[in-house]
C-alpha atoms as a PDB file:
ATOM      1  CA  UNK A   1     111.443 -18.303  21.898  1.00  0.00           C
ATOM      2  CA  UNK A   2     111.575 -15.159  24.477  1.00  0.00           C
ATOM      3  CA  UNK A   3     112.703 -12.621  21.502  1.00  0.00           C
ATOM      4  CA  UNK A   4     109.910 -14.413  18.718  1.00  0.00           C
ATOM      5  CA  UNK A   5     107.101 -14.042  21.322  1.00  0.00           C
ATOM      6  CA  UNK A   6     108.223 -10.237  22.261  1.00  0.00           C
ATOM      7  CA  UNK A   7     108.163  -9.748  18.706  1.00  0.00           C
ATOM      8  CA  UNK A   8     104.625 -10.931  18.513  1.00  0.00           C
ATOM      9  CA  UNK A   9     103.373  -9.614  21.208  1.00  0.00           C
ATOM     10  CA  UNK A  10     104.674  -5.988  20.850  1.00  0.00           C
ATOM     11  CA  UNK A  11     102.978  -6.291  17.224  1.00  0.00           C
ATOM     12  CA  UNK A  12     100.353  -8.164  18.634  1.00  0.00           C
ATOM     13  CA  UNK A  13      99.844 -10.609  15.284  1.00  0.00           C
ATOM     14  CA  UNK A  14      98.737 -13.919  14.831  1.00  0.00           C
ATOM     15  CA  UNK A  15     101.799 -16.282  13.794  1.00  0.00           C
ATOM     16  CA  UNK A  16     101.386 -19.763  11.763  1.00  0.00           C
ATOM     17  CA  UNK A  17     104.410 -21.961  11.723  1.00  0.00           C
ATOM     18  CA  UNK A  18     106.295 -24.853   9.438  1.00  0.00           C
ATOM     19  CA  UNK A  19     105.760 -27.984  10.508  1.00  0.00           C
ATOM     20  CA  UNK A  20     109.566 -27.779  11.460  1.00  0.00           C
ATOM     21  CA  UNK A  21     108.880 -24.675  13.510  1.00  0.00           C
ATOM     22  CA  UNK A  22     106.289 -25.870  15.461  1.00  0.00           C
ATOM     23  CA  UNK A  23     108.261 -25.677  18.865  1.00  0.00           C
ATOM     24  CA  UNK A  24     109.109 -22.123  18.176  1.00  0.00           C
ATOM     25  CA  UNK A  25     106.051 -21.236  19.845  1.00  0.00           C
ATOM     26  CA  UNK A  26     103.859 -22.758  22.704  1.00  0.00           C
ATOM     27  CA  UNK A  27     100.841 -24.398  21.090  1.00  0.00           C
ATOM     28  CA  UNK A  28      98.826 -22.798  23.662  1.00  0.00           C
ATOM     29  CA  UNK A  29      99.626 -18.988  22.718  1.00  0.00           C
ATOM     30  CA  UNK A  30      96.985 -17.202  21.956  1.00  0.00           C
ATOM     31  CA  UNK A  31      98.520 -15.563  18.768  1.00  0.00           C
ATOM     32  CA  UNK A  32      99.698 -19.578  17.804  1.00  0.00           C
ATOM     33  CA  UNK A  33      97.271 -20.102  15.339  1.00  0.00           C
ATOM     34  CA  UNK A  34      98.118 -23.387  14.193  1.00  0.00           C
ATOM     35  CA  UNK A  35     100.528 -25.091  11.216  1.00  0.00           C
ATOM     36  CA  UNK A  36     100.899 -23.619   7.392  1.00  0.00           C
ATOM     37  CA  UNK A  37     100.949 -25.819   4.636  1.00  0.00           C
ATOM     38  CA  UNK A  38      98.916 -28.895   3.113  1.00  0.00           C
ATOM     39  CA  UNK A  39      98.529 -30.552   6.166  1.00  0.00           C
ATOM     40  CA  UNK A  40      97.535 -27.253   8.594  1.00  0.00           C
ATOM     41  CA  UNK A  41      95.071 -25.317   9.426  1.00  0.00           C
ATOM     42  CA  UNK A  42      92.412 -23.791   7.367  1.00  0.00           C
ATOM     43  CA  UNK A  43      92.311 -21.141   8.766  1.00  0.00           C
ATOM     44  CA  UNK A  44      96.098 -20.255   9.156  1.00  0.00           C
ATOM     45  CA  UNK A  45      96.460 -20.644   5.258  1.00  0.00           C
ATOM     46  CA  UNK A  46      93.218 -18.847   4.688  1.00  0.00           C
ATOM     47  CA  UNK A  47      94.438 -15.980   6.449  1.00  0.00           C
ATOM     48  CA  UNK A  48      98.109 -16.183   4.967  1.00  0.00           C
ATOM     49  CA  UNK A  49      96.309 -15.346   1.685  1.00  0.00           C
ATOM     50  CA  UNK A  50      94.844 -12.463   2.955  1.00  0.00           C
ATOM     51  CA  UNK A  51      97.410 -10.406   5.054  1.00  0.00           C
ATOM     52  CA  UNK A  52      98.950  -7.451   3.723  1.00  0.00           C
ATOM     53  CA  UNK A  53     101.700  -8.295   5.324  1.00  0.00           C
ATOM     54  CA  UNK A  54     103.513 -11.833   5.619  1.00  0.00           C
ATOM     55  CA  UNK A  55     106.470 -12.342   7.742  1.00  0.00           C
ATOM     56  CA  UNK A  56     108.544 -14.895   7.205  1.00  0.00           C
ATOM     57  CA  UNK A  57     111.048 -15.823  10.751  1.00  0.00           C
ATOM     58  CA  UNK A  58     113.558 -18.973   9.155  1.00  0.00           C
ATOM     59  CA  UNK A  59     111.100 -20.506   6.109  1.00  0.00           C
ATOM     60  CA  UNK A  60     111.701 -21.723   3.202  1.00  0.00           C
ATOM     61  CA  UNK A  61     108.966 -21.174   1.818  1.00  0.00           C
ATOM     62  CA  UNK A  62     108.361 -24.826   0.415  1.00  0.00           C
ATOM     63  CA  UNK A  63     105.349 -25.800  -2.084  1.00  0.00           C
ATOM     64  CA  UNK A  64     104.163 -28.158   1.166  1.00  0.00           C
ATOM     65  CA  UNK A  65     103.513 -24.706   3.072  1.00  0.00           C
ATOM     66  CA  UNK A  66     102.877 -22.246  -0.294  1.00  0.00           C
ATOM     67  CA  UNK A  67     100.965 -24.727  -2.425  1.00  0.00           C
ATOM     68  CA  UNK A  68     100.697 -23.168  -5.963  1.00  0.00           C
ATOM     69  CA  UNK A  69     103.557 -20.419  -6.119  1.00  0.00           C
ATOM     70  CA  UNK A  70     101.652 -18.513  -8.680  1.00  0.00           C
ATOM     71  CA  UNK A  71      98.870 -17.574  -6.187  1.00  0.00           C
ATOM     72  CA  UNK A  72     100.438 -17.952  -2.722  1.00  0.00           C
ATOM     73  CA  UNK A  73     100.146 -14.598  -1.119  1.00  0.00           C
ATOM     74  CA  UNK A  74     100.569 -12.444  -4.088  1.00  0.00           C
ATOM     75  CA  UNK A  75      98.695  -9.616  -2.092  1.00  0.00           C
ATOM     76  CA  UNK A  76     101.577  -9.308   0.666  1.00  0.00           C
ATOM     77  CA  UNK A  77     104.689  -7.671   1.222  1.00  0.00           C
ATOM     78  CA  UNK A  78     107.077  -9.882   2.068  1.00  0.00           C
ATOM     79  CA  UNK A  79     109.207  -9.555   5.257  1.00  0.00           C
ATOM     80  CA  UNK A  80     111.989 -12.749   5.124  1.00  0.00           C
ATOM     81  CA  UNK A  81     114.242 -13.019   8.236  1.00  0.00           C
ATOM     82  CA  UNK A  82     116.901 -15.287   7.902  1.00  0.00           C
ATOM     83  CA  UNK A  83     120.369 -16.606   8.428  1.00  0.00           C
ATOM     84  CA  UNK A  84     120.925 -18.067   4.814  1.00  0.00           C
ATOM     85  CA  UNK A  85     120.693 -15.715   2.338  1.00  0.00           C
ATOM     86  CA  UNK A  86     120.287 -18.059  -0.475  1.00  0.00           C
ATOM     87  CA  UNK A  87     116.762 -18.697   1.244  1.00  0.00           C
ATOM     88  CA  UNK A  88     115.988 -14.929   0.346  1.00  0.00           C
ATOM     89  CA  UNK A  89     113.455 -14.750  -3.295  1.00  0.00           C
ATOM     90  CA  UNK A  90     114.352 -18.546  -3.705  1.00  0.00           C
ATOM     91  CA  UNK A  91     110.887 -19.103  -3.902  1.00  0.00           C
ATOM     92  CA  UNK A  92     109.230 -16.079  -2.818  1.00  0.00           C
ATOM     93  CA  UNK A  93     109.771 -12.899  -3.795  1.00  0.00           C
ATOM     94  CA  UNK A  94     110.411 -10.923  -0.684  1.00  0.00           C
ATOM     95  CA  UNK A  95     110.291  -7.104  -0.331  1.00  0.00           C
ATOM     96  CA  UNK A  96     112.441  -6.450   2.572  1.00  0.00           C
ATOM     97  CA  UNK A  97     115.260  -9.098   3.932  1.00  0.00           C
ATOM     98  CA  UNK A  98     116.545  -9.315   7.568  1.00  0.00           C
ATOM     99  CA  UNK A  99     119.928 -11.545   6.857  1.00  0.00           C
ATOM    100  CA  UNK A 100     121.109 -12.948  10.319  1.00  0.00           C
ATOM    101  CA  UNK A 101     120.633 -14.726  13.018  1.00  0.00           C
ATOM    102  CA  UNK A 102     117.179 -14.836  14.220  1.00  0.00           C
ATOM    103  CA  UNK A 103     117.509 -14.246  18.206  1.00  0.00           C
ATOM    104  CA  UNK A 104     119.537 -11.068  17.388  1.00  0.00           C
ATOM    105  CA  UNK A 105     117.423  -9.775  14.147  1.00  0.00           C
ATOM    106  CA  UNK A 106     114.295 -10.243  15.948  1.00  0.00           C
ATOM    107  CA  UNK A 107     115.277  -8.249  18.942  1.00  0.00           C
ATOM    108  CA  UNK A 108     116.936  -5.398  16.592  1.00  0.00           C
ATOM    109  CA  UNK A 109     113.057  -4.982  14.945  1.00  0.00           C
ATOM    110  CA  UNK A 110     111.031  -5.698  18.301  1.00  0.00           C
ATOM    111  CA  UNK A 111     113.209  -2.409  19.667  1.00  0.00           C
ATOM    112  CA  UNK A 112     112.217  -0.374  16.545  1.00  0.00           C
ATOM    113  CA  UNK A 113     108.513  -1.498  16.639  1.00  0.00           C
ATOM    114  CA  UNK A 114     106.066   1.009  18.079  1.00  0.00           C
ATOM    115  CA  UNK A 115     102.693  -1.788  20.336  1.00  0.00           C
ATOM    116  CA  UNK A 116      99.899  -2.511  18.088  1.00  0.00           C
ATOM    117  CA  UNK A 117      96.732  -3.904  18.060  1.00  0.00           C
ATOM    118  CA  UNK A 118      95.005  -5.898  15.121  1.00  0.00           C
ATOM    119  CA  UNK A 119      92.244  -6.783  17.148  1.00  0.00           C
ATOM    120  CA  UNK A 120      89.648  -6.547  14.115  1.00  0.00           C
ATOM    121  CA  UNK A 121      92.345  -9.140  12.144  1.00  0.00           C
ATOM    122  CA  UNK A 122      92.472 -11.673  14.967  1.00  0.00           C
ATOM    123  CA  UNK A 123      88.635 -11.317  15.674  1.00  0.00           C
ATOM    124  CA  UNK A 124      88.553 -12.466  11.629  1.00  0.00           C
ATOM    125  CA  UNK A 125      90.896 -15.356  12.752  1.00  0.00           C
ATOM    126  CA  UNK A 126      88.879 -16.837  15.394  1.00  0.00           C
ATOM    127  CA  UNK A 127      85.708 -16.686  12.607  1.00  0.00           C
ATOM    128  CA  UNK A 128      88.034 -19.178  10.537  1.00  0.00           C
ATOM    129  CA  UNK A 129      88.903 -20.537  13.209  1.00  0.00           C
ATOM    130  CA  UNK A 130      85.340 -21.417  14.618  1.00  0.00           C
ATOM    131  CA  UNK A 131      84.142 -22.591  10.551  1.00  0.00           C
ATOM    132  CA  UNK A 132      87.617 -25.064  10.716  1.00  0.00           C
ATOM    133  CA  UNK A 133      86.452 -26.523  14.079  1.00  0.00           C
ATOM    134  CA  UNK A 134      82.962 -27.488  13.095  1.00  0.00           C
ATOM    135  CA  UNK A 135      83.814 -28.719   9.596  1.00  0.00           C
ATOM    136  CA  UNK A 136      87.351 -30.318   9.805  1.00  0.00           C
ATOM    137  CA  UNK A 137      88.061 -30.733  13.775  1.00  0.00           C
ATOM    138  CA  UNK A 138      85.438 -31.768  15.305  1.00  0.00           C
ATOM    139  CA  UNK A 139      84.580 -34.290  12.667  1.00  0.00           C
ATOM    140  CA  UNK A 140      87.885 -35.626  12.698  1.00  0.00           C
ATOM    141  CA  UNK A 141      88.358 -35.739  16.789  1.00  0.00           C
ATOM    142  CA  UNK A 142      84.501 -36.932  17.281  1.00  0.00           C
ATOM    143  CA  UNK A 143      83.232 -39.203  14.467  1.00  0.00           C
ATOM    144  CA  UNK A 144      79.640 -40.552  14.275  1.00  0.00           C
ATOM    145  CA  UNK A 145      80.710 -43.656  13.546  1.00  0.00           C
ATOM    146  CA  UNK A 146      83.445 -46.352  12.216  1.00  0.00           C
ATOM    147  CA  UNK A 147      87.008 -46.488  13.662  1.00  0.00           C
ATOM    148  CA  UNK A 148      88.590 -44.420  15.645  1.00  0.00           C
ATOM    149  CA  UNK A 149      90.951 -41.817  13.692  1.00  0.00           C
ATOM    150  CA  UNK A 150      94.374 -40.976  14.044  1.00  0.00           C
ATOM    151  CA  UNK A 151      93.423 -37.494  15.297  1.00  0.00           C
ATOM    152  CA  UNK A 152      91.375 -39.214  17.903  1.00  0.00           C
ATOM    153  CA  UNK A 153      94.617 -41.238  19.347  1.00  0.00           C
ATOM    154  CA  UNK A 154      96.974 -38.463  18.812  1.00  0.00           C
ATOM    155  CA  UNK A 155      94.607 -36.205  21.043  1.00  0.00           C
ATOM    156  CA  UNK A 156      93.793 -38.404  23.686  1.00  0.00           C
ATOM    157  CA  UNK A 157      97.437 -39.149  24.152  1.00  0.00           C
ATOM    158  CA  UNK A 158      98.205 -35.460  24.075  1.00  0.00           C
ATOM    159  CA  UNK A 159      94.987 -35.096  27.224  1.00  0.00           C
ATOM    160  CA  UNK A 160      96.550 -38.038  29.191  1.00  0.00           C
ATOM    161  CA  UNK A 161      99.483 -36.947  29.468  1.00  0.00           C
ATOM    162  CA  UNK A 162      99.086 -33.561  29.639  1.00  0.00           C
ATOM    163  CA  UNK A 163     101.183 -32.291  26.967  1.00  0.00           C
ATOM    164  CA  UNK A 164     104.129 -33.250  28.908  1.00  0.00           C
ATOM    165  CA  UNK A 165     104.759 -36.520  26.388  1.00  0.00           C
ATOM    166  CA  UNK A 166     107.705 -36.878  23.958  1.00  0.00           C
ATOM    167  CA  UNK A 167     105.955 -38.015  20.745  1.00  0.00           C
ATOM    168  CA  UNK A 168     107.965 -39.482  17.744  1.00  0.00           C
ATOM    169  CA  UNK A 169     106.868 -40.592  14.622  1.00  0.00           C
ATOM    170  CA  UNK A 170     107.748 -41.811  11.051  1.00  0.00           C
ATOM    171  CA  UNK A 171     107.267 -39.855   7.901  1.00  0.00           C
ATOM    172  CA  UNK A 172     103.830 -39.849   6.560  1.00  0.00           C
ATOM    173  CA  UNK A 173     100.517 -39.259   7.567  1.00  0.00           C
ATOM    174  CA  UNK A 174     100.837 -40.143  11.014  1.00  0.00           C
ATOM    175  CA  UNK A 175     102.992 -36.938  11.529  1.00  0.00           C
ATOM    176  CA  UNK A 176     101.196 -35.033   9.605  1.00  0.00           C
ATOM    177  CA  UNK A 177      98.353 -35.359  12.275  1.00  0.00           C
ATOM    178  CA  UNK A 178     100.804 -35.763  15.031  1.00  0.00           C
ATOM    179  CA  UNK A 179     101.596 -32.402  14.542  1.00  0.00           C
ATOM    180  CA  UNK A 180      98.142 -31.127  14.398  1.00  0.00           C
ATOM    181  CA  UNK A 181      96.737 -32.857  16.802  1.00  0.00           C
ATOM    182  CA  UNK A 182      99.453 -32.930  20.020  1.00  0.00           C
ATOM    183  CA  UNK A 183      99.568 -29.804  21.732  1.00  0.00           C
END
């Protein structure tokens, strides 16, 4: 965690993550902005199809985070850090490869990187950000009316006990939302 967040925070960009790296980064860092894929945020894949540059820290780049292939950020350059190799242009063609473990690799770039700030790009975030909270979030954590929702349990159970839970689910939809919904 130490060397991904020094990475980030030197560059000062906004990261997404898998659903399998969600623990790679505290929920409640500012540049966490949320989960990739079919079942994250809006405005994390809305963005991902915008950046000039994507970097990728131990994906695979699956169709449940890229969707369609043929359009998934076609306007980046790819920058694919990982420890398998065969991961690299399996399903995304990268431009430049970091082959290694992560911890070390990521510390070996954060020493070459000169501090940044994308303050305009993040500003653009929290607009998507804002537009995904009114029409998918709040919606889904506040109905007007039937049963309560999944989101709704998941996120009270995430306020009661303070984030300090140990949640488990099955596979399906209740993980989906477990994930998007427990902070």
């Amino acid at each position: 965690q130490k060397e991904l967040i020094d990475f980030l925070e030197k560059a000062d960009i906004p990261a997404g993550c898998t659903l399998l790296g969600l623990s790679a980064l505290s929920s409640f860092h500012p540049l966490n902005k949320g989960m990739l894929g079919m079942h994250g945020n809006l405005a994390t894949n809305v963005k991902t199809n915008e950046c000039d540059v994507l970097i990728a820290i131990g994906m695979r780049f699956d169709d449940r985070v890229t969707g369609n292939l043929k359009t998934y950020a076609k306007q980046a350059k790819v920058i694919h850090f990982d420890i398998d190799p065969s991961e690299i242009d399996k399903n995304v063609k990268t431009d430049f490869a970091l082959i290694g473990n992560c911890k070390e690799t990521l510390s070996a770039m954060t020493k070459k990187l000169t501090e940044n700030s994308h303050r305009e790009w993040k500003e653009s975030f929290r607009e998507s950000e804002e537009k995904e909270s009114v029409s998918v979030i709040h919606p889904e954590l506040h109905p007007t009316e039937g049963f309560i929702t999944m989101g709704e349990v998941v996120h009270a159970v995430s306020d009661a006990t303070k984030n300090e839970a140990v949640l488990v689910t099955d596979v399906g939809q209740n993980q989906m939302i477990a994930a998007r919904y427990f902070r």
